[in-house]
Every structure is written in structure tokens, then in C-alpha cells.
N, C-alpha and C. Protein backbone atom coordinates (compact mmCIF):
# COMPACT_ATOMS: atom_id res chain seq x y z
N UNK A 1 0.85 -1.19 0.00
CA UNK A 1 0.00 0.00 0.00
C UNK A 1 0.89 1.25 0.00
N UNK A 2 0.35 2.16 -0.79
CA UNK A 2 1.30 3.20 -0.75
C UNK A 2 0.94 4.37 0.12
N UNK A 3 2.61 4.83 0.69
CA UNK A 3 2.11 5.99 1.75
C UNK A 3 1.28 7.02 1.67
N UNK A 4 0.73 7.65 2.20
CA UNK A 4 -0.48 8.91 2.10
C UNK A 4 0.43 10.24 2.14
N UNK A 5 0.41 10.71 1.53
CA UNK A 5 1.83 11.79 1.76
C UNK A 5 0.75 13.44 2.03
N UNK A 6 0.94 14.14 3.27
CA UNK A 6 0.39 15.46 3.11
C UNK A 6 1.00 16.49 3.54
N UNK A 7 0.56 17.60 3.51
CA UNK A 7 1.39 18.55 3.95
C UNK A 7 1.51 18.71 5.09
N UNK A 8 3.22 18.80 5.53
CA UNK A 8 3.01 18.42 7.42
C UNK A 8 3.02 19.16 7.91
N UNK A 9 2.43 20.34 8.12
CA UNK A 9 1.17 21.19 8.60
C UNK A 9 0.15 20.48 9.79
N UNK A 10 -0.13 19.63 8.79
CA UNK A 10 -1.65 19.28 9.13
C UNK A 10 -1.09 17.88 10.25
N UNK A 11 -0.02 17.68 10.21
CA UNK A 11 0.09 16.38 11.45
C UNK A 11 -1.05 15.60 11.47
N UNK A 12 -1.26 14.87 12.20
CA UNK A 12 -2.01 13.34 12.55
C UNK A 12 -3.09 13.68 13.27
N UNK A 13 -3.91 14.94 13.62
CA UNK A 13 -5.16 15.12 14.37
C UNK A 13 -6.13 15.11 13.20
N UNK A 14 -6.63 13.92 13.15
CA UNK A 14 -8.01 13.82 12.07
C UNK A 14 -8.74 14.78 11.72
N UNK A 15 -8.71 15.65 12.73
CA UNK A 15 -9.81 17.45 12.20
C UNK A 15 -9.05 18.27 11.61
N UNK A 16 -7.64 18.02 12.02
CA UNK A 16 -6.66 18.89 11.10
C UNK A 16 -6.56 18.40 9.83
N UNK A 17 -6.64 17.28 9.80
CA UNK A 17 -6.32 16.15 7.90
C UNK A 17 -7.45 15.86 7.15
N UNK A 18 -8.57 15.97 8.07
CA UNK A 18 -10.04 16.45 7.12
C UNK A 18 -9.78 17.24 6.33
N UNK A 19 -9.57 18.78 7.40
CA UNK A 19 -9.63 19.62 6.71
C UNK A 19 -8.57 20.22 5.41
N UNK A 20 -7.72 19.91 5.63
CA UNK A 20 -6.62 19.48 4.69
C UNK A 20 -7.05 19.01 3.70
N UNK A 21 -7.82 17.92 3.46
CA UNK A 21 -8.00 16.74 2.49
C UNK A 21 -9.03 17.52 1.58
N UNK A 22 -9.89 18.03 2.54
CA UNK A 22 -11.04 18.50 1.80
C UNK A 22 -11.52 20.26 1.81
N UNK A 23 -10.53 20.80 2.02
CA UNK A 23 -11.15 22.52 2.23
C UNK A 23 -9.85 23.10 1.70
N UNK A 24 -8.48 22.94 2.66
CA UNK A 24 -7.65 23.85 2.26
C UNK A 24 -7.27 23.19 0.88
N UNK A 25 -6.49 24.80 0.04
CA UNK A 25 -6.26 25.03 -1.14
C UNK A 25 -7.76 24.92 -2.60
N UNK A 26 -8.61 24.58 -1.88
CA UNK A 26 -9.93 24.02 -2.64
C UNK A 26 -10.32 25.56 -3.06
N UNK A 27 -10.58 26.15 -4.34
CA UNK A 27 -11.12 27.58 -4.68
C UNK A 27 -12.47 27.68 -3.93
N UNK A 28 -12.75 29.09 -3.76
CA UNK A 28 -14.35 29.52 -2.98
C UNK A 28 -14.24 30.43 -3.85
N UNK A 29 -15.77 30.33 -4.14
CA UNK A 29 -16.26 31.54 -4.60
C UNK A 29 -17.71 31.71 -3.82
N UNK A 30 -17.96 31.14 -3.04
CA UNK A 30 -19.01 31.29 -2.60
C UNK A 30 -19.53 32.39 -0.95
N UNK A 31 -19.89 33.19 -1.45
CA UNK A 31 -19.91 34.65 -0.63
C UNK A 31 -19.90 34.09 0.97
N UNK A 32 -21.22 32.91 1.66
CA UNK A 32 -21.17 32.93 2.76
C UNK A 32 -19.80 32.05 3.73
N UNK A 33 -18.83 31.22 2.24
CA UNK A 33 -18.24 30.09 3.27
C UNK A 33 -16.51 31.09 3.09
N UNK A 34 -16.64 32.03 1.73
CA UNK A 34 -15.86 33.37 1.80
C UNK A 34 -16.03 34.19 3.52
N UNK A 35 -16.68 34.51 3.96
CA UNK A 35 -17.22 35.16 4.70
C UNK A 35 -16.84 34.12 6.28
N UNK A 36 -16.95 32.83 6.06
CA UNK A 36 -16.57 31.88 7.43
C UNK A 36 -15.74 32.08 7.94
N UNK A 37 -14.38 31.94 6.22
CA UNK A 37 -12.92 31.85 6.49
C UNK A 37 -12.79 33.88 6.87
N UNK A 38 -13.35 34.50 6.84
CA UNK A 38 -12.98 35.48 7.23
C UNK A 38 -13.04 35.75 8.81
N UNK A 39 -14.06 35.28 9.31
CA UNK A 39 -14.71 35.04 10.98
C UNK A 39 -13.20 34.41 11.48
N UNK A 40 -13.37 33.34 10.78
CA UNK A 40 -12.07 32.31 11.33
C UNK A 40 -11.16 32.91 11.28
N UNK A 41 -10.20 33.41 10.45
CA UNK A 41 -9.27 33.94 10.45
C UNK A 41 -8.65 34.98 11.06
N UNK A 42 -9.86 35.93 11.44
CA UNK A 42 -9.64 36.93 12.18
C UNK A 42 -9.67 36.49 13.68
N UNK A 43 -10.13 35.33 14.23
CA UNK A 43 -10.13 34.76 15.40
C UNK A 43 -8.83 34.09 15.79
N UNK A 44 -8.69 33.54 14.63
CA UNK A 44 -7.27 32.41 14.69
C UNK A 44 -5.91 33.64 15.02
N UNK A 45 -5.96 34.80 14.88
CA UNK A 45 -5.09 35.84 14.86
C UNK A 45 -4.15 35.43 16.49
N UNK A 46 -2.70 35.53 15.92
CA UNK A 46 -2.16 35.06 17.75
C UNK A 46 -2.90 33.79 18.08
N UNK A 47 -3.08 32.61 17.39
CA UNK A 47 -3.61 31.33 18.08
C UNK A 47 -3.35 30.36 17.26
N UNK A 48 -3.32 29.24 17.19
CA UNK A 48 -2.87 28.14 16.06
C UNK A 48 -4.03 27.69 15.34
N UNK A 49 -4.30 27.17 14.16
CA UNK A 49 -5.84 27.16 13.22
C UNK A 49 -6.40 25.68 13.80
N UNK A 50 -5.70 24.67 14.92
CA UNK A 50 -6.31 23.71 14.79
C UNK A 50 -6.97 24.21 16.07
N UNK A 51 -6.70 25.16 17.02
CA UNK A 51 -7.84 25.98 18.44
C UNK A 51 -8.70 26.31 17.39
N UNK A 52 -8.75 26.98 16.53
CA UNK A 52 -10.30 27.90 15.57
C UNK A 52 -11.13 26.51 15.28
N UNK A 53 -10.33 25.64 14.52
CA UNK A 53 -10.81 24.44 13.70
C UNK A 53 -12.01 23.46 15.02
N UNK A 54 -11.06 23.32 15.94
CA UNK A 54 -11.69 22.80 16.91
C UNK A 54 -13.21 23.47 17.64
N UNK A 55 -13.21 24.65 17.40
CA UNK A 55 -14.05 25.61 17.75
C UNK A 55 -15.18 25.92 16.61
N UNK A 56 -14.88 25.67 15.38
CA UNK A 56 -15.77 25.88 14.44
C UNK A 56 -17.38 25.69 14.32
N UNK A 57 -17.44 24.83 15.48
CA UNK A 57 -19.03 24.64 14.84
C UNK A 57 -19.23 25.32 16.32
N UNK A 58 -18.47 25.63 17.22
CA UNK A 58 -19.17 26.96 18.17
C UNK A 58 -19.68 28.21 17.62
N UNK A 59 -18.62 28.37 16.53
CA UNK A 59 -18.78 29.71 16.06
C UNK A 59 -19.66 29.69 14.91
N UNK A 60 -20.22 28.50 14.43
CA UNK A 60 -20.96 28.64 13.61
C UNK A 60 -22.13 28.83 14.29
N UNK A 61 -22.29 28.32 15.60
CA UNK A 61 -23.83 28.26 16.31
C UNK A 61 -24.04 30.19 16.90
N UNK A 62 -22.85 30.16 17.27
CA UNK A 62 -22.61 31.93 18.01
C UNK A 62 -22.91 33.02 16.73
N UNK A 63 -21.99 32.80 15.35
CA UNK A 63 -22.17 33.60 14.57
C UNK A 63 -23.64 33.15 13.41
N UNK A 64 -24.55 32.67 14.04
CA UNK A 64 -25.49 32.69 12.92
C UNK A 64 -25.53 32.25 11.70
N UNK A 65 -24.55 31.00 11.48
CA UNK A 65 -24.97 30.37 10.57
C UNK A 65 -23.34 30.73 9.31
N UNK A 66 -22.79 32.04 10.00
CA UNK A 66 -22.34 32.66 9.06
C UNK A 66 -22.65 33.12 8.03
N UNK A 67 -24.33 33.88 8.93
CA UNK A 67 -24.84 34.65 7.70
C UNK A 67 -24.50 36.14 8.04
N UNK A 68 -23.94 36.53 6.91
CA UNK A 68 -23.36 37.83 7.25
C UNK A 68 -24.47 38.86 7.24
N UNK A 69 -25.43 38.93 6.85
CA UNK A 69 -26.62 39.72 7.14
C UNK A 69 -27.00 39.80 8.80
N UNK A 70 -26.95 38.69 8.83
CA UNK A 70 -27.47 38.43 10.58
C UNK A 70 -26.42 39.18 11.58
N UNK A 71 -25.17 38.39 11.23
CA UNK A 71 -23.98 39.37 11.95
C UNK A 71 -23.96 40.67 12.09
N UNK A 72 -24.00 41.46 10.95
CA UNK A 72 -24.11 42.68 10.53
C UNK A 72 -25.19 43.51 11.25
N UNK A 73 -26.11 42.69 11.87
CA UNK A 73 -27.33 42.93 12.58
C UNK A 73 -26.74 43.19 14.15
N UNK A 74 -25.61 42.50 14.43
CA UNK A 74 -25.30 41.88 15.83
C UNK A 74 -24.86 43.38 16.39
N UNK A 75 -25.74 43.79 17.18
CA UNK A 75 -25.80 44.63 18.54
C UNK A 75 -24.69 44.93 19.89
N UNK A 76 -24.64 45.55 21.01
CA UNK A 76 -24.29 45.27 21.84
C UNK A 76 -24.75 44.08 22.26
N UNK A 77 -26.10 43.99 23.13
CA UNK A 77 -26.18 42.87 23.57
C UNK A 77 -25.62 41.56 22.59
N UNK A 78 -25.73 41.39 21.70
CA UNK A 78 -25.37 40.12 21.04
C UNK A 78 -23.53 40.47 21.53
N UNK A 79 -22.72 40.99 21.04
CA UNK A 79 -21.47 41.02 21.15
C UNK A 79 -21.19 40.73 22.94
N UNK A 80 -22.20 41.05 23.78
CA UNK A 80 -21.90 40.85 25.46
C UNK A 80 -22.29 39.40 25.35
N UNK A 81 -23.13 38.37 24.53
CA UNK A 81 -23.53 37.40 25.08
C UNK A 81 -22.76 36.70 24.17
N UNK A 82 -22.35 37.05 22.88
CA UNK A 82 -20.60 36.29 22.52
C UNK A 82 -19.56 36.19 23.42
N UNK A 83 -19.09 37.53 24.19
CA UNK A 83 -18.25 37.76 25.57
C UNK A 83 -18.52 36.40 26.53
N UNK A 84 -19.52 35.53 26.31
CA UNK A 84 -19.86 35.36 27.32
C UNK A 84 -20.08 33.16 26.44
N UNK A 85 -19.55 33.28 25.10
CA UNK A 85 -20.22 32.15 25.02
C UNK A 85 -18.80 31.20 24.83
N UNK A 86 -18.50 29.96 25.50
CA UNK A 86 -17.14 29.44 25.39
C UNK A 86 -17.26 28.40 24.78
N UNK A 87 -17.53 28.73 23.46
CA UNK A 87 -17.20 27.66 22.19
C UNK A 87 -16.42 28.41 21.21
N UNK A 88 -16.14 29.80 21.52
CA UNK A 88 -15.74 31.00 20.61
C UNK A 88 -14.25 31.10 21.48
N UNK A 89 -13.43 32.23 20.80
CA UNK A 89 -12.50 32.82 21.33
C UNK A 89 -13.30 33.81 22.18
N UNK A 90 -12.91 34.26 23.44
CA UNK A 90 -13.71 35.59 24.08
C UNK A 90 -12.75 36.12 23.87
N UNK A 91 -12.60 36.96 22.83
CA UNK A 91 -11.74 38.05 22.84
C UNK A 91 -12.63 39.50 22.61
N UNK A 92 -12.62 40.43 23.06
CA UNK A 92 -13.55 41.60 22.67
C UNK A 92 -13.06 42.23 21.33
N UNK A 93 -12.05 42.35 21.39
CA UNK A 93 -11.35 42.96 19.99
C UNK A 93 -11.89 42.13 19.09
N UNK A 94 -12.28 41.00 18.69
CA UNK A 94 -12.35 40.23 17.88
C UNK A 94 -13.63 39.79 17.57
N UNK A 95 -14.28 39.87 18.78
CA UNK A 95 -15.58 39.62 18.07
C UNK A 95 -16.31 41.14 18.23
N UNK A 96 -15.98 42.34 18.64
CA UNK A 96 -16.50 43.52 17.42
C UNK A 96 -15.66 43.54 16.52
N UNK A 97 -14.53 43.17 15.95
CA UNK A 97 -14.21 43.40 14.56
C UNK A 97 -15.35 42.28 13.78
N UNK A 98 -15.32 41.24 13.94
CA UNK A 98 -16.13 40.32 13.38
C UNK A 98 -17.38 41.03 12.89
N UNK A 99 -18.09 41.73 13.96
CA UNK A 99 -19.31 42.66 13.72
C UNK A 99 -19.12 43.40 12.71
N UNK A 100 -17.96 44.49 13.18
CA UNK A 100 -17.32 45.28 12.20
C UNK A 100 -17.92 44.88 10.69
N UNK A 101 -16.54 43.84 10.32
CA UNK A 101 -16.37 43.06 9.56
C UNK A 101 -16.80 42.37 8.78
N UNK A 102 -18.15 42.18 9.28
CA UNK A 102 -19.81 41.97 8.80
C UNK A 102 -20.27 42.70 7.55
N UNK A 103 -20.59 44.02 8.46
CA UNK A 103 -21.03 45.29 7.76
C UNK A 103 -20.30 45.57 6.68
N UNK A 104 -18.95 46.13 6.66
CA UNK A 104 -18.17 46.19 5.88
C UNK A 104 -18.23 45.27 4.73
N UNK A 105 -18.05 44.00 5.08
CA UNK A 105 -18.23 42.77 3.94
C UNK A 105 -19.61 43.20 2.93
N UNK A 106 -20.52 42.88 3.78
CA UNK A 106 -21.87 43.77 2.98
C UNK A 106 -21.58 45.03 2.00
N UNK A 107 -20.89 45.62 2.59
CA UNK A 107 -20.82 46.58 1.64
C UNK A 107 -19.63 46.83 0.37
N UNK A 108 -18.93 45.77 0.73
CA UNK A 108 -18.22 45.41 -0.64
C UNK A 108 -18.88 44.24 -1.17
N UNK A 109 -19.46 43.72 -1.26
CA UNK A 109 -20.85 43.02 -1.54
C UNK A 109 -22.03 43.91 -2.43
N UNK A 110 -22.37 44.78 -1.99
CA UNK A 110 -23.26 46.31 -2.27
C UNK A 110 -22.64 46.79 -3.70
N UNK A 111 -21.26 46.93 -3.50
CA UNK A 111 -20.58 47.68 -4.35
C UNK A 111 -19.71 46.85 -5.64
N UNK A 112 -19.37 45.96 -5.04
CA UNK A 112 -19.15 44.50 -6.43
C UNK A 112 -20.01 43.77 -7.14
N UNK A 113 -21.40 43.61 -6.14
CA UNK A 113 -21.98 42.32 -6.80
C UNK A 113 -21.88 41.22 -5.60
N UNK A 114 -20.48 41.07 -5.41
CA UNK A 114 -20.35 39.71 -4.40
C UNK A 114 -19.08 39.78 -3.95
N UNK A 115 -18.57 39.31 -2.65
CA UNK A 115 -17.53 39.40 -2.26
C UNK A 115 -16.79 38.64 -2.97
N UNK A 116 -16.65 38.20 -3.10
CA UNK A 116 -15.99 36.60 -4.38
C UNK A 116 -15.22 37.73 -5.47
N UNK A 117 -16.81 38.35 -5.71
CA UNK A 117 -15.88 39.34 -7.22
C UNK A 117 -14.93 40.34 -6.60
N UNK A 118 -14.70 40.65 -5.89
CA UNK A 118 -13.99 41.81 -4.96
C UNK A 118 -12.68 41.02 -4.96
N UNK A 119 -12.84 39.95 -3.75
CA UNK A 119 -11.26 39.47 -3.48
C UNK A 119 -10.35 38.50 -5.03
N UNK A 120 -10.93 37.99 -5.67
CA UNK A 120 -10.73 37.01 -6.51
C UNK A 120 -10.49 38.13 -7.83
N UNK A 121 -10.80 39.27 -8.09
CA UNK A 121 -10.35 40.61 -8.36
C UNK A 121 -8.79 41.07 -8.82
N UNK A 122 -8.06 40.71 -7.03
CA UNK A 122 -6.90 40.98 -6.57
C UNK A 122 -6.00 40.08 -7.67
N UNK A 123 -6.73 38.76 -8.14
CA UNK A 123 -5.76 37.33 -9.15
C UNK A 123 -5.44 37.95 -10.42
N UNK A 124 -4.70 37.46 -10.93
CA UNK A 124 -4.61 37.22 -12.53
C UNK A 124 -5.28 36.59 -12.79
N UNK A 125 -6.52 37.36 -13.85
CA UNK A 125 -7.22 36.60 -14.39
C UNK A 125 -8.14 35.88 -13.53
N UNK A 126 -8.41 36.75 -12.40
CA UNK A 126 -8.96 35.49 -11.72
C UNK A 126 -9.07 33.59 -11.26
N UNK A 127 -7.86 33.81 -11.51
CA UNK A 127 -7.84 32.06 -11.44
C UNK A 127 -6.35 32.32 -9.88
N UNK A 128 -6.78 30.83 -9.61
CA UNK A 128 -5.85 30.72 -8.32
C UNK A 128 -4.58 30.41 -8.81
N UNK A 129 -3.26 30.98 -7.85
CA UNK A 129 -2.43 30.79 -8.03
C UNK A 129 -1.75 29.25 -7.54
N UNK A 130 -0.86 28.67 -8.44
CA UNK A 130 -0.73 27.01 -7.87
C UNK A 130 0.65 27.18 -7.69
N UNK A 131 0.97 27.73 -6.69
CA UNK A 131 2.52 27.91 -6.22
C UNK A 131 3.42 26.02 -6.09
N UNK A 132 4.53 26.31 -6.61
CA UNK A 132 5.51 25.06 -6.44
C UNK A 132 6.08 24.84 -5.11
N UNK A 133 6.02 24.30 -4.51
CA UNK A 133 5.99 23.87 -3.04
C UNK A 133 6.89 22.79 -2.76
N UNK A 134 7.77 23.01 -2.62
CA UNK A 134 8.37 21.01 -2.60
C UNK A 134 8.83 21.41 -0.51
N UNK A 135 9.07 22.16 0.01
CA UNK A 135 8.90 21.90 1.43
C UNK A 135 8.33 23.00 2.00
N UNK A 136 7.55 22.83 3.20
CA UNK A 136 7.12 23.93 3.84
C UNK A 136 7.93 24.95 4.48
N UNK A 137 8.96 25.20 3.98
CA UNK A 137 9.83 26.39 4.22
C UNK A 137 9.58 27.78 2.67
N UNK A 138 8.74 26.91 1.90
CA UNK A 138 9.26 27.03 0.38
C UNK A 138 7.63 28.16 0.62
N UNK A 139 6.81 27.66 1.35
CA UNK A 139 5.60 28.78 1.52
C UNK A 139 5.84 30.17 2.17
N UNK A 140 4.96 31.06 1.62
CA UNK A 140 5.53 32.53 2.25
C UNK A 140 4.72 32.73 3.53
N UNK A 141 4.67 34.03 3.99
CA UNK A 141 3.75 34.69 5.30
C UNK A 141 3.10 34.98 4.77
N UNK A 142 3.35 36.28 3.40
CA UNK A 142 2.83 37.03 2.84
C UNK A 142 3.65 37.03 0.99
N UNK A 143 2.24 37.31 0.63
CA UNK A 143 2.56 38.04 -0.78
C UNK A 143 2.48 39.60 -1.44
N UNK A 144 2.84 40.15 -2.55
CA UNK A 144 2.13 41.50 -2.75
C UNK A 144 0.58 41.41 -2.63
N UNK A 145 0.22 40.16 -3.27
CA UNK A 145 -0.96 40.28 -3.77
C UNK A 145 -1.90 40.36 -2.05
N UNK A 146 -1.48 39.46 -1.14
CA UNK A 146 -1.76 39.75 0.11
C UNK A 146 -1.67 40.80 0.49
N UNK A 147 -0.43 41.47 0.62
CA UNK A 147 -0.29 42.89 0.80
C UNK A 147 -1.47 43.76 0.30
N UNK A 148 -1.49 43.96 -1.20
CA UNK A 148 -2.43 44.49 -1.46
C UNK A 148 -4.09 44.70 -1.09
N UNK A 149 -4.39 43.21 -1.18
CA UNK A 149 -5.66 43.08 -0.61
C UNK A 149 -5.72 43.97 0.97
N UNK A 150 -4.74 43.07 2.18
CA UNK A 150 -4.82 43.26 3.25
C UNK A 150 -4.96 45.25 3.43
N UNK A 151 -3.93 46.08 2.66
CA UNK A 151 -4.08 47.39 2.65
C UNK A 151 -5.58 47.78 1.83
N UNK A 152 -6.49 47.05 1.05
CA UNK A 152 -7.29 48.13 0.33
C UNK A 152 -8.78 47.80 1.48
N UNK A 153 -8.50 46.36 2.08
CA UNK A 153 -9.40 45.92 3.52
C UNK A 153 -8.98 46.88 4.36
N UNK A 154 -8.15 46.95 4.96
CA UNK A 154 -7.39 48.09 6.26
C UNK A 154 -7.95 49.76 5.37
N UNK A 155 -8.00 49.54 4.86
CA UNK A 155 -8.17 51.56 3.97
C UNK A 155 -10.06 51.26 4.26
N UNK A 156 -10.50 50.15 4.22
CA UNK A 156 -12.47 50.13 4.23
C UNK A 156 -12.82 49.64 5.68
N UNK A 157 -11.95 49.78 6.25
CA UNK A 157 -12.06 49.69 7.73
C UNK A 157 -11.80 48.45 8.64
N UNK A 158 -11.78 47.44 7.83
CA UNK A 158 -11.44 46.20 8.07
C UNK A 158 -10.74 46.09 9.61
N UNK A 159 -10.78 44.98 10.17
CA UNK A 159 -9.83 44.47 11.30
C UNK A 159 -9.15 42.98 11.38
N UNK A 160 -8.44 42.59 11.93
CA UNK A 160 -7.68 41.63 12.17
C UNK A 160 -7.44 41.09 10.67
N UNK A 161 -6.58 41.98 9.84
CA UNK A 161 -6.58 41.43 8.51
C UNK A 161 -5.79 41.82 8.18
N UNK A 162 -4.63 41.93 8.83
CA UNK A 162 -3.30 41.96 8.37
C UNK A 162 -3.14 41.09 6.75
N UNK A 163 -1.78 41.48 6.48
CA UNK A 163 -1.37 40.57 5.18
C UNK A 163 -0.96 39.45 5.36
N UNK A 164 -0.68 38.64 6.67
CA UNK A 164 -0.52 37.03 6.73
C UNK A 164 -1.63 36.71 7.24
N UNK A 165 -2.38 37.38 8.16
CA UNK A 165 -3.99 36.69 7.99
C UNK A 165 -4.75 36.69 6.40
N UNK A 166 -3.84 37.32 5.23
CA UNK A 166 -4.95 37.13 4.53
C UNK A 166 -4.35 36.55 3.61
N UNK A 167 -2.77 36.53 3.94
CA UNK A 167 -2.14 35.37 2.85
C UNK A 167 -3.07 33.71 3.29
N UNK A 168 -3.46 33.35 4.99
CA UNK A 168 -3.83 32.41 5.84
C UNK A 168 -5.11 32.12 4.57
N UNK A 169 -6.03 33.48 4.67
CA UNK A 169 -7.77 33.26 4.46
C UNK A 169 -7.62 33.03 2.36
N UNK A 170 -6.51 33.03 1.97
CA UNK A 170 -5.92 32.79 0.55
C UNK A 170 -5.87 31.57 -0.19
N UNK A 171 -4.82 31.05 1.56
CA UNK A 171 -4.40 29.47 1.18
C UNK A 171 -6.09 28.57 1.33
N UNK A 172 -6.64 29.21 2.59
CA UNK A 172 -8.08 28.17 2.79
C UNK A 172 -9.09 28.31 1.91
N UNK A 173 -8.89 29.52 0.96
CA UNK A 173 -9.95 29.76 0.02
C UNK A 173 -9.83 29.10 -1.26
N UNK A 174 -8.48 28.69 -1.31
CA UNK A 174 -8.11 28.47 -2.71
C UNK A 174 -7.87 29.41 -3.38
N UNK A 175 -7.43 30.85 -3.37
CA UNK A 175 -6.94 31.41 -3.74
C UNK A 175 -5.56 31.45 -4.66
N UNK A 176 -4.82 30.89 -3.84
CA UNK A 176 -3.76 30.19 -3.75
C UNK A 176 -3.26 28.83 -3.10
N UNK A 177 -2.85 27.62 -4.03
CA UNK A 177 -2.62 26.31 -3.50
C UNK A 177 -1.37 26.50 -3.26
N UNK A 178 -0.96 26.19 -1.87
CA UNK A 178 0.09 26.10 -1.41
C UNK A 178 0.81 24.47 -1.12
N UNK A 179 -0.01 23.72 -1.74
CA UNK A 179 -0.45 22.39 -1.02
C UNK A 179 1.75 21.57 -1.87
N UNK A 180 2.00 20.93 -1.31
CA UNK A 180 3.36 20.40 -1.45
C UNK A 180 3.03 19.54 -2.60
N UNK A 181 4.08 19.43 -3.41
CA UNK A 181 4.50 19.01 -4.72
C UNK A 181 3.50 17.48 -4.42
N UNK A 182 4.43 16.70 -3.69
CA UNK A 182 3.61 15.15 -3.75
C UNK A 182 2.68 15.18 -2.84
N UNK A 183 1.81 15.89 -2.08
CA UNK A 183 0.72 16.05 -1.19
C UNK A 183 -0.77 15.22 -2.18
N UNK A 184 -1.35 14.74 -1.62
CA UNK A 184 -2.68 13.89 -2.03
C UNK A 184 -3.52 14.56 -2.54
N UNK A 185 -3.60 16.22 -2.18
CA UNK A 185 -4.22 17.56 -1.95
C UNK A 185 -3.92 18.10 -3.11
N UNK A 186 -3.05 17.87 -3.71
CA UNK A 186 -2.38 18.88 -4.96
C UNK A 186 -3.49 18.80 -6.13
């Protein structure tokens, strides 16, 4: 039988190699699961992705489905009874940027058509980039094209979206496959 080869990233925790197998490097164009990896990502900020990963279906129950309409709705009280719900990160910074982050999304949404057309925009040609990978030293933090995005988000008010959180929300979108030369994933 031949070995399973993946990117070792993802180590031997089955929720980490799911997701591996079946999400990261995979293209999105789809506005609300666009919109997940954004929640996530901005949470995962200062924390490792298999704490978010592990937490995911908290935050799917806390954030509404990850409907960004609903979020966008989210109040004080809703943001005090996130403060308060421990399937999430309790961070305050983070879940009003999330709120934030909501709104904002909506409104590059408003103004594109769809978030999809906005970030996927930033590509050549719109198609994902399939970077050559032969070890995980060979992946970056950041790109221009990260850069770029991360500054024209930070200029529309954006939060926790630095340019390696969004090189991060790139690789999970399929934006860019970062996935290693002989990986199963490629």
C-alpha cells in the first residue's frame, strides 16, 4: 500500500487532515463560506488554526450560521452574550471586529456584486495561483498580492486582517494552493 503523503502542517489530528484533504487550497467563490474563512481567520489571529478548527461549529452556532446579514445585525447585547459564550474565542477585539467586519463585507458586496468578485479581483485573471511547493519552508507569510488586498481591507475599515492573515484566508480559500509538490491535496 502506498504511503499517504500530506502537507506536514496538518500532522495526525483527524480534524486537522479532514480539513486538509477537503477545504484547504480548494477555490471559494461562494460569498457565505468566503465570509466563514474570514470570521475564522480573524479569530485564529495570535492562536494556532487547529484551536479555531476545533471551535468551528461553536462559532458557527454563536455567529449565525455565518450569515453575514445576521452578523451585521449583531448589537451590543449580542457582542456581550458572545463575551460570554465558550465555544468561541472571548476576545472583545475580535468579536466587534467580526461585527465590524460583517457590515463592511456587505458593503463590498453592495458595491461589487459579491464578495468573491472583490477578493478574486486581486488574481490574474482570476484564477488561483498554484505555487511550487516542494517543502514547507518554500511557503511565504505574505505576498504583494496579500499585501495588497490586506491594505485596500485596512483603507475600508477592516480588522484583524493583516497581510498574513490574509495570505492564511488565501491558502483556505483556494486562492492560492500552497499544497506540497507530492501532497494527495495537490
Amino acid at each position: 500500500m502506498k504511503e499517504v503523503i500530506r502537507c506536514g502542517w496538518c500532522g495526525t489530528d483527524p480534524l486537522y487532515q479532514k480539513y486538509h484533504d477537503e477545504e484547504w487550497g480548494k477555490p471559494v467563490y461562494d460569498d457565505q463560506v468566503l465570509f466563514e474563512f474570514l470570521i475564522l481567520e480573524g479569530a485564529q489571529a495570535g492562536l494556532s488554526w487547529i484551536t479555531i478548527l476545533r471551535r468551528r461549529e461553536g462559532y458557527r452556532e454563536a455567529f449565525a450560521g455565518f450569515d453575514v446579514a445576521k452578523v451585521a445585525a449583531f448589537n451590543e447585547t449580542d457582542a456581550e452574550r458572545l463575551m460570554q459564550d465558550e465555544g468561541i474565542i472571548r476576545n472583545r477585539l475580535k468579536v466587534n471586529a467580526a461585527i465590524t467586519n460583517a457590515r463592511l463585507f456587505m458593503g463590498i458586496q453592495k458595491e461589487f456584486g459579491s464578495f468573491s468578485n472583490y477578493i478574486w479581483g486581486f488574481l490574474p485573471n482570476r484564477k488561483p495561483i498554484l505555487n511550487e511547493v516542494k517543502s514547507l519552508s518554500d511557503v511565504p507569510a505574505r505576498t504583494e498580492i496579500s499585501d495588497a488586498i490586506s491594505k485596500d481591507m485596512k483603507k475600508r475599515g477592516f480588522k484583524f486582517f493583516g497581510t498574513t492573515i490574509c495570505y492564511a484566508h488565501m491558502q483556505a480559500t483556494g486562492m492560492v494552493n500552497d499544497h506540497l509538490a507530492d501532497c494527495i491535496s495537490r
